[in-house]
Protein backbone atom coordinates (compact mmCIF):
# COMPACT_ATOMS: atom_id res chain seq x y z
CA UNK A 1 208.11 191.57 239.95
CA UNK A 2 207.99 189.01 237.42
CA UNK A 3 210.60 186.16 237.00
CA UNK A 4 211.58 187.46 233.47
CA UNK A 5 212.12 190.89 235.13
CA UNK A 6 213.79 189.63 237.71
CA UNK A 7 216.16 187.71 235.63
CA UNK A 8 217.26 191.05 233.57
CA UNK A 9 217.79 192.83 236.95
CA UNK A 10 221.28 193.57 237.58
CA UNK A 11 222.04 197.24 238.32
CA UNK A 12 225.25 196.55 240.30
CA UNK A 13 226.84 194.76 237.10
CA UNK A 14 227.39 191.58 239.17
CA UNK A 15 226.17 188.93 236.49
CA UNK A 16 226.36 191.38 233.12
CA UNK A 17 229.78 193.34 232.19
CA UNK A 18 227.32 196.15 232.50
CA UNK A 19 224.30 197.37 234.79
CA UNK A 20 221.51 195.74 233.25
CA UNK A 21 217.69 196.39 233.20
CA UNK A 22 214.39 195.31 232.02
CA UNK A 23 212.25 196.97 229.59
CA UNK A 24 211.36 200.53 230.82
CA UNK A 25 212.86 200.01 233.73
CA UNK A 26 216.00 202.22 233.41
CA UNK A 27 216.69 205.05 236.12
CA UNK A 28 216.96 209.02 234.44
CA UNK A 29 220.09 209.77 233.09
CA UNK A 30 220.21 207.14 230.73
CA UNK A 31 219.18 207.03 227.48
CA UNK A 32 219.67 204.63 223.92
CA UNK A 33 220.57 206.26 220.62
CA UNK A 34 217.59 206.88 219.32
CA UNK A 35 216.46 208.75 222.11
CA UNK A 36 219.48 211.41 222.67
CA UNK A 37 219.06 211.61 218.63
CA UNK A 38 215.37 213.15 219.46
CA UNK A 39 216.92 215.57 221.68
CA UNK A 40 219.41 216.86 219.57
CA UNK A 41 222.44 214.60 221.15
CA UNK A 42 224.73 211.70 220.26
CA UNK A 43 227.11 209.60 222.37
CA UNK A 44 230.25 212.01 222.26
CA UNK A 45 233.01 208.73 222.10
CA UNK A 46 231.49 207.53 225.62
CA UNK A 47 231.40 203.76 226.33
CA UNK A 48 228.15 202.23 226.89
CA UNK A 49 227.00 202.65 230.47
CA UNK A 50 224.15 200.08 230.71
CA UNK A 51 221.95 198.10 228.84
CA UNK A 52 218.59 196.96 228.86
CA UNK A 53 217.69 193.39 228.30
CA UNK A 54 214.15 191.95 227.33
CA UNK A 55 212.60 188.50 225.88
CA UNK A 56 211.93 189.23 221.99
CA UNK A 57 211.07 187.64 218.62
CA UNK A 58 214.15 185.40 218.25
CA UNK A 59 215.31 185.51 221.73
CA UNK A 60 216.71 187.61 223.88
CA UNK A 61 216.58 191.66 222.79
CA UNK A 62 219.41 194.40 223.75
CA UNK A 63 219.51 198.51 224.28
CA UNK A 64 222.43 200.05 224.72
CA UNK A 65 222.22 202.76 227.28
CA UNK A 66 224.49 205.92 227.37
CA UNK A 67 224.77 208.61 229.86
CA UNK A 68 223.23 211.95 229.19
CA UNK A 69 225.08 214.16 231.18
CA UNK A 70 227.84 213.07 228.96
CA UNK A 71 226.64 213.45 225.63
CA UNK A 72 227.66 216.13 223.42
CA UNK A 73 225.45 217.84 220.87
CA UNK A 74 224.45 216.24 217.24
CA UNK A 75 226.98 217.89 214.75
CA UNK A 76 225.72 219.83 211.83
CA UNK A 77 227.09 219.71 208.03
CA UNK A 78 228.51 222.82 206.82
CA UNK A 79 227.31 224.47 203.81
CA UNK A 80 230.46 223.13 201.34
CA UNK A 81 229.41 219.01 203.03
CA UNK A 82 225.40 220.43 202.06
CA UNK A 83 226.53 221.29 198.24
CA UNK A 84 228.62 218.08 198.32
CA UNK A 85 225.76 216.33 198.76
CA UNK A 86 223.07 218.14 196.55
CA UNK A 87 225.20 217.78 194.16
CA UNK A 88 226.03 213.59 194.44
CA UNK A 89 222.32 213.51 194.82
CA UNK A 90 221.64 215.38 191.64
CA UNK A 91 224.49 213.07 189.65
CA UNK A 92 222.20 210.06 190.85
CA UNK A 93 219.21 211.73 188.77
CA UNK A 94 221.24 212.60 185.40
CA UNK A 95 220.65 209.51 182.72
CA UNK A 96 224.27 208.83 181.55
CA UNK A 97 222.84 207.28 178.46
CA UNK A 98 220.79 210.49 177.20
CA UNK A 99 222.22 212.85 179.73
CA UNK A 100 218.47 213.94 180.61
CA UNK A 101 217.72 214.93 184.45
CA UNK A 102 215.32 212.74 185.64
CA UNK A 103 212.88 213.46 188.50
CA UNK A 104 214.17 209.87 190.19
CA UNK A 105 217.22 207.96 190.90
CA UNK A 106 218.98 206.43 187.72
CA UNK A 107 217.97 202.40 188.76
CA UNK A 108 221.57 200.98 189.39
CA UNK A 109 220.47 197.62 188.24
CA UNK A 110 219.84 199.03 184.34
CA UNK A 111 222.30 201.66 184.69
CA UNK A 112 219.79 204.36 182.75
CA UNK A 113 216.86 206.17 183.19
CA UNK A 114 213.77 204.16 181.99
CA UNK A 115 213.15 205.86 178.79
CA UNK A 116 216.41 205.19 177.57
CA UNK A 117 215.75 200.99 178.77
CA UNK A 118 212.34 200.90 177.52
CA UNK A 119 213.51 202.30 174.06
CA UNK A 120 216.62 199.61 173.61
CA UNK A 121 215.61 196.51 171.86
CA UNK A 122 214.50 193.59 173.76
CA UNK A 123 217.53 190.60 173.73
């Protein structure tokens, strides 16, 4: 085992508030966000149950590790939250200027659709 290893060992908690290991080096049953998110999970309101610490760009690097028997299944949006958002999504694409639907988003920064810039006269 390598000193940097060694130095992120700490399964018992002892030196970290929480048990602590080095890249890949986790037991089963653990898992970061990302990863219960690929199987279909998310945290469920649990506190973090362990971390893993490596050397990165800028330092020292953390994953936060949660428990997977104690994770609860990703929620879905219902159908009204799925028109909700087709329908912000679709505002985003409507020119207020010429009230054209565009086939992007309305640039926030000009605040119409680029026909409607490009025709203004330059200042």
């Amino acid at each position: 085992m390598s000193r940097i290893r060694a130095a992120f060992r700490d399964p018992d908690a002892e030196r970290y508030d929480v048990p602590t290991f080095w890249w890949q080096g986790a037991p089963d049953g653990y898992a970061t966000r990302r990863q219960l998110r690929a199987r279909g999970l998310r945290p469920g309101g649990q506190p973090v149950a362990a971390q893993i610490l490596w050397r990165g760009v800028g330092g020292t690097r953390t994953a936060y590790l949660y428990r997977l028997d104690l994770a609860r299944p990703k929620r879905t949006a219902t159908p009204a939250q799925r028109r909700a958002i087709s329908a912000a999504l679709r505002a985003r694409r409507i020119c207020p200027a010429c009230g054209e639907l565009r086939d992007y988003y309305i640039p926030r920064s000009l605040g119409e659709c680029l026909d409607c810039h490009d025709q203004r006269p330059s200042r």
